[in-house]
C-alpha atoms as a PDB file:
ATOM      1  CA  UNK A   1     -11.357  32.904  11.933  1.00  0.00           C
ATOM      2  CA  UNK A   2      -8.975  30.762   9.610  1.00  0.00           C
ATOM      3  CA  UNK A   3      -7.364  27.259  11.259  1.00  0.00           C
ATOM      4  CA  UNK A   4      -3.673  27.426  12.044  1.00  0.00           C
ATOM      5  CA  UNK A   5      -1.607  24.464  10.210  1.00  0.00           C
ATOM      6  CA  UNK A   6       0.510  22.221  11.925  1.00  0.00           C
ATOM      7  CA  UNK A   7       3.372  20.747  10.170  1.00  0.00           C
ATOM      8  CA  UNK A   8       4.283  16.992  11.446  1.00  0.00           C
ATOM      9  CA  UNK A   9       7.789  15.991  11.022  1.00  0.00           C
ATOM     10  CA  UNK A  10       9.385  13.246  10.447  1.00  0.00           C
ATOM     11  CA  UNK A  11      11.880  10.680   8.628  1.00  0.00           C
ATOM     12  CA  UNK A  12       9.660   8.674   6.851  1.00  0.00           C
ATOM     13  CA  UNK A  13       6.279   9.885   7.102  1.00  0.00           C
ATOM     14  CA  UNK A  14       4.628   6.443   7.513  1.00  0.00           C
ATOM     15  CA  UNK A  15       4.010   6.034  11.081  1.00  0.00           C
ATOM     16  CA  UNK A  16       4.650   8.752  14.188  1.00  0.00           C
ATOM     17  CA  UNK A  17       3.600  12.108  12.097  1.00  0.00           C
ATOM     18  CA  UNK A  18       0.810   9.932  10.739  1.00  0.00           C
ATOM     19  CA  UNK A  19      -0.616   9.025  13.537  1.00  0.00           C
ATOM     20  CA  UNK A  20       0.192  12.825  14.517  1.00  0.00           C
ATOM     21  CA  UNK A  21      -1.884  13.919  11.597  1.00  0.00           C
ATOM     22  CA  UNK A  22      -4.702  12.267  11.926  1.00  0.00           C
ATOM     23  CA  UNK A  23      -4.756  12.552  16.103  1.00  0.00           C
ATOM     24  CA  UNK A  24      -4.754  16.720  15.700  1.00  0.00           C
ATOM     25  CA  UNK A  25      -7.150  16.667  12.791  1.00  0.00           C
ATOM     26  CA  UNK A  26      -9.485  14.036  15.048  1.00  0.00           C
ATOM     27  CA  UNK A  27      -9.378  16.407  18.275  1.00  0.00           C
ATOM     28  CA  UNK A  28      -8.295  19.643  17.313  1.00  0.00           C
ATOM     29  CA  UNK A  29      -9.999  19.926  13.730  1.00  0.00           C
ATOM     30  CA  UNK A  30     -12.413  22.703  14.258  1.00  0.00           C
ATOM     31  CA  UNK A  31      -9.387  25.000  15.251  1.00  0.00           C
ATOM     32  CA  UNK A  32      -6.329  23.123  14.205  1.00  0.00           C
ATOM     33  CA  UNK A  33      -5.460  22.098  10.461  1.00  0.00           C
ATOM     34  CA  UNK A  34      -2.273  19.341  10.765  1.00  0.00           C
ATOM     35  CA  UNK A  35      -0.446  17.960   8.102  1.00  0.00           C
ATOM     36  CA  UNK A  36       2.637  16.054   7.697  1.00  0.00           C
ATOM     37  CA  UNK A  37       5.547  15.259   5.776  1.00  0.00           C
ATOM     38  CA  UNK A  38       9.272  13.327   5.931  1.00  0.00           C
ATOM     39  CA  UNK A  39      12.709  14.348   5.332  1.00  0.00           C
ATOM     40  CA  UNK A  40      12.951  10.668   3.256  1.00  0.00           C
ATOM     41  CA  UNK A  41       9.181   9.339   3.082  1.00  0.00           C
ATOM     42  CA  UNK A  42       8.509   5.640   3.333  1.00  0.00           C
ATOM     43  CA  UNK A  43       6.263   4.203   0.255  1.00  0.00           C
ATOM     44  CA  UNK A  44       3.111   3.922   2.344  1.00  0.00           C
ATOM     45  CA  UNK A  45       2.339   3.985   5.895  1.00  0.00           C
ATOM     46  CA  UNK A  46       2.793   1.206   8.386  1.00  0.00           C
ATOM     47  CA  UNK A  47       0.043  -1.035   9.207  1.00  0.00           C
ATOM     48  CA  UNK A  48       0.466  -0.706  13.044  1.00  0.00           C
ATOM     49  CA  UNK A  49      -0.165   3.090  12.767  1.00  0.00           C
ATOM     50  CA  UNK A  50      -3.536   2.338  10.689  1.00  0.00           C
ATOM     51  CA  UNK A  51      -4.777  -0.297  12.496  1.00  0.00           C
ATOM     52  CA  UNK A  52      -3.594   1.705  16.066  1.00  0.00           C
ATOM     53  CA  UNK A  53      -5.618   4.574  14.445  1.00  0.00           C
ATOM     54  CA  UNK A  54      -8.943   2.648  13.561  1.00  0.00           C
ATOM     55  CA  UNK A  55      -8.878   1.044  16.867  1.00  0.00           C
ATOM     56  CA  UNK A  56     -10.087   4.372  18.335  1.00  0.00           C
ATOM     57  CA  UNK A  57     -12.366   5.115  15.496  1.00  0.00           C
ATOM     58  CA  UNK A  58     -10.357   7.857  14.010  1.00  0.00           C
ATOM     59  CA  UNK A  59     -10.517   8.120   9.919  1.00  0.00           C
ATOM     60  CA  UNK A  60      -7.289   6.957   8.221  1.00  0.00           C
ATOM     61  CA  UNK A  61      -8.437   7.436   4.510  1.00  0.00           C
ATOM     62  CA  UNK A  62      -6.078  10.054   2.903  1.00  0.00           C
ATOM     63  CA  UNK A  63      -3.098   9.591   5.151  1.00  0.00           C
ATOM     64  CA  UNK A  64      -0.195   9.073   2.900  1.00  0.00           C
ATOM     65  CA  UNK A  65       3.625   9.465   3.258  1.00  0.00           C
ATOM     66  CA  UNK A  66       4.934  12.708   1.865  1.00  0.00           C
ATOM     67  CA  UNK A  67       7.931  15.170   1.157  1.00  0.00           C
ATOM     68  CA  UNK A  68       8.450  17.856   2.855  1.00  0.00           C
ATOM     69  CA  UNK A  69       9.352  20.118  -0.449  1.00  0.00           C
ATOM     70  CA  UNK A  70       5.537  19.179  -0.870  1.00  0.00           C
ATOM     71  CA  UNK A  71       4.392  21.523   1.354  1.00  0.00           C
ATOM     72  CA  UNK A  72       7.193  24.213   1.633  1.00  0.00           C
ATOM     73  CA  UNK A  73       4.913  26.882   0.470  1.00  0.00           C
ATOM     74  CA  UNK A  74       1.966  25.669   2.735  1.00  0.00           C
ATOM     75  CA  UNK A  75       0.788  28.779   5.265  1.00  0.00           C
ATOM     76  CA  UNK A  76       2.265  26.791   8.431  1.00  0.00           C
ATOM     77  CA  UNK A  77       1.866  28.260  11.753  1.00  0.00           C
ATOM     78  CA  UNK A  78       3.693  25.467  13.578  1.00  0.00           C
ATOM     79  CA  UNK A  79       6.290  22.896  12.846  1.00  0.00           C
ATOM     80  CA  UNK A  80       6.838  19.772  15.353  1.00  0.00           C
ATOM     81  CA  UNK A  81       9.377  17.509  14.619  1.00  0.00           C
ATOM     82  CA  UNK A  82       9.028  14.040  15.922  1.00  0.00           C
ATOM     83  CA  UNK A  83      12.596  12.142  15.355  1.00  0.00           C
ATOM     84  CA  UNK A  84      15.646  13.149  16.060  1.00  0.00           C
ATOM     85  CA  UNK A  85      16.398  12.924  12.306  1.00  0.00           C
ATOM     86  CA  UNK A  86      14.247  14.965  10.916  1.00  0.00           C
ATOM     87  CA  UNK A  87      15.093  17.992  13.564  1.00  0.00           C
ATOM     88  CA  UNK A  88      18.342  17.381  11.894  1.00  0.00           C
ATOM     89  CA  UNK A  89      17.411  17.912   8.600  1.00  0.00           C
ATOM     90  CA  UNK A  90      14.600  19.853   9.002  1.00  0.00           C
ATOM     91  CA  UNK A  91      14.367  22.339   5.775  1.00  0.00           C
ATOM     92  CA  UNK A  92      15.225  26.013   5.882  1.00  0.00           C
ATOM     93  CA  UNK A  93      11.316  27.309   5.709  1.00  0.00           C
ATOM     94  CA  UNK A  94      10.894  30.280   3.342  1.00  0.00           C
ATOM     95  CA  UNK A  95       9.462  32.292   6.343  1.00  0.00           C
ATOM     96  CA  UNK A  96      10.522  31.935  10.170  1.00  0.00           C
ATOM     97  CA  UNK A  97       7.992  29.679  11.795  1.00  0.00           C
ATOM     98  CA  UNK A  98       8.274  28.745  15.330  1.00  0.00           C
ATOM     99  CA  UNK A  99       9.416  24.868  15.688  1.00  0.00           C
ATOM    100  CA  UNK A 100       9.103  22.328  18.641  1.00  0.00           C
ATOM    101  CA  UNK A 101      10.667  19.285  19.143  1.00  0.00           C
ATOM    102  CA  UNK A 102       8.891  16.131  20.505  1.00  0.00           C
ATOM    103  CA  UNK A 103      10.924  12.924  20.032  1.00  0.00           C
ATOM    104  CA  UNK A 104       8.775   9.837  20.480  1.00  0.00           C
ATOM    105  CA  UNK A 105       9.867   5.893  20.095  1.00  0.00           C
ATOM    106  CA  UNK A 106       9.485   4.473  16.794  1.00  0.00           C
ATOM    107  CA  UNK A 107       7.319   1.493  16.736  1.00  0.00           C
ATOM    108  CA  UNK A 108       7.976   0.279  13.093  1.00  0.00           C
ATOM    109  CA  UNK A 109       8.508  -3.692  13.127  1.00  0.00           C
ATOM    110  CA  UNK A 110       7.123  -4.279  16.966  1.00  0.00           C
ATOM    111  CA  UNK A 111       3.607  -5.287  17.598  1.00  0.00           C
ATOM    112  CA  UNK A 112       0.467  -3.341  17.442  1.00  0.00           C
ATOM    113  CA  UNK A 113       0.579  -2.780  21.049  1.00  0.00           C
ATOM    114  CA  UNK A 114       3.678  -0.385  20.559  1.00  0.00           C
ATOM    115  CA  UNK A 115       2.004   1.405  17.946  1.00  0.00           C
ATOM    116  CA  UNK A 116      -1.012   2.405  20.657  1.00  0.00           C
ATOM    117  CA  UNK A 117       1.202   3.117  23.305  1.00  0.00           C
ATOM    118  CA  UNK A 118       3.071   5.611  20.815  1.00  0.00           C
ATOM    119  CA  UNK A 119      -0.638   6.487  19.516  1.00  0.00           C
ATOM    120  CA  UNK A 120      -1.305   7.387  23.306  1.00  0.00           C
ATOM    121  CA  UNK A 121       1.584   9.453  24.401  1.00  0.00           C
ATOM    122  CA  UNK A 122       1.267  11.299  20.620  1.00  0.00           C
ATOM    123  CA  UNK A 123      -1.739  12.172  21.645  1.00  0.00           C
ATOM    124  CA  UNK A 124      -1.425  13.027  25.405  1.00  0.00           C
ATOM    125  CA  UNK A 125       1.775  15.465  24.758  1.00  0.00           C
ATOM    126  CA  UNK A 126       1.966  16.354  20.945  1.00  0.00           C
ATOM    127  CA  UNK A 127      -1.870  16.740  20.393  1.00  0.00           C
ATOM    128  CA  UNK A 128      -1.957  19.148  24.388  1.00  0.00           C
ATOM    129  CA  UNK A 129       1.085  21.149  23.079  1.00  0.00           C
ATOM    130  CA  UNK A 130      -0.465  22.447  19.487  1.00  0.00           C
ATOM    131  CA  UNK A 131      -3.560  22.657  21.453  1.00  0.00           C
ATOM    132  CA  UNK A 132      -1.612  25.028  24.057  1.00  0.00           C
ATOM    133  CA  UNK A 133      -0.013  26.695  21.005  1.00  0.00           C
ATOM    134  CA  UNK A 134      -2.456  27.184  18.312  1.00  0.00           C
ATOM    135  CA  UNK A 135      -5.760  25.799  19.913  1.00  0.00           C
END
């Protein structure tokens, strides 16, 4: 049995669908492929959303901002969008593929602590709801 892909949302790609990313892979990896993408993508991704990763342990080598046009043609079973931004502009896939929103807060600029708490509810909603879905 193949993995399902998750696509991960956002503006910038440096913090919210990163920390998506890596939370489904870490979990969900035997079933779940995630990957993620932004609208606009930042130049790197913020240092809250690493350091909020490492603290539980979870692997943050290879998590770097990218566009969406990047992986248009990727076989994606599932696309969650995490800002309200990039629901907005959320490309025109070139098959139908079923599409959740899940606004969360965006910690960029506050202190760690806001990144985990973000890191926390990403992974006690977003990370349940593509295991509900594709799990």
């Amino acid at each position: 049995m193949s993995k399902k892909t998750v696509l991960i949302l956002c503006t910038g790609n440096s913090c919210r669908s990163q920390m998506a990313e890596a939370l489904v892979n870490h979990d969900l990896g035997d079933a779940v492929h995630a990957i993620s993408a932004g609208t606009r993508p930042q130049p790197k991704v913020a240092d809250g959303a690493i350091a909020a990763l490492q603290d539980l342990g979870i692997a943050t080598d290879g998590l770097y901002p990218k566009d969406v046009d990047a992986v248009m043609n990727e076989a994606i079973d599932l696309v969650i969008t995490v800002c309200d931004n990039a629901r907005e502009a959320c490309p025109v896939f070139p098959r139908a593929i079923p599409s959740v929103h899940m606004p969360f807060h965006d910690p960029h600029g506050e202190p760690l602590e806001s990144f985990m708490r973000v890191r926390d509810e990403i992974r006690a909603k977003l990370v349940a709801e593509v295991a509900r879905r594709l799990g």
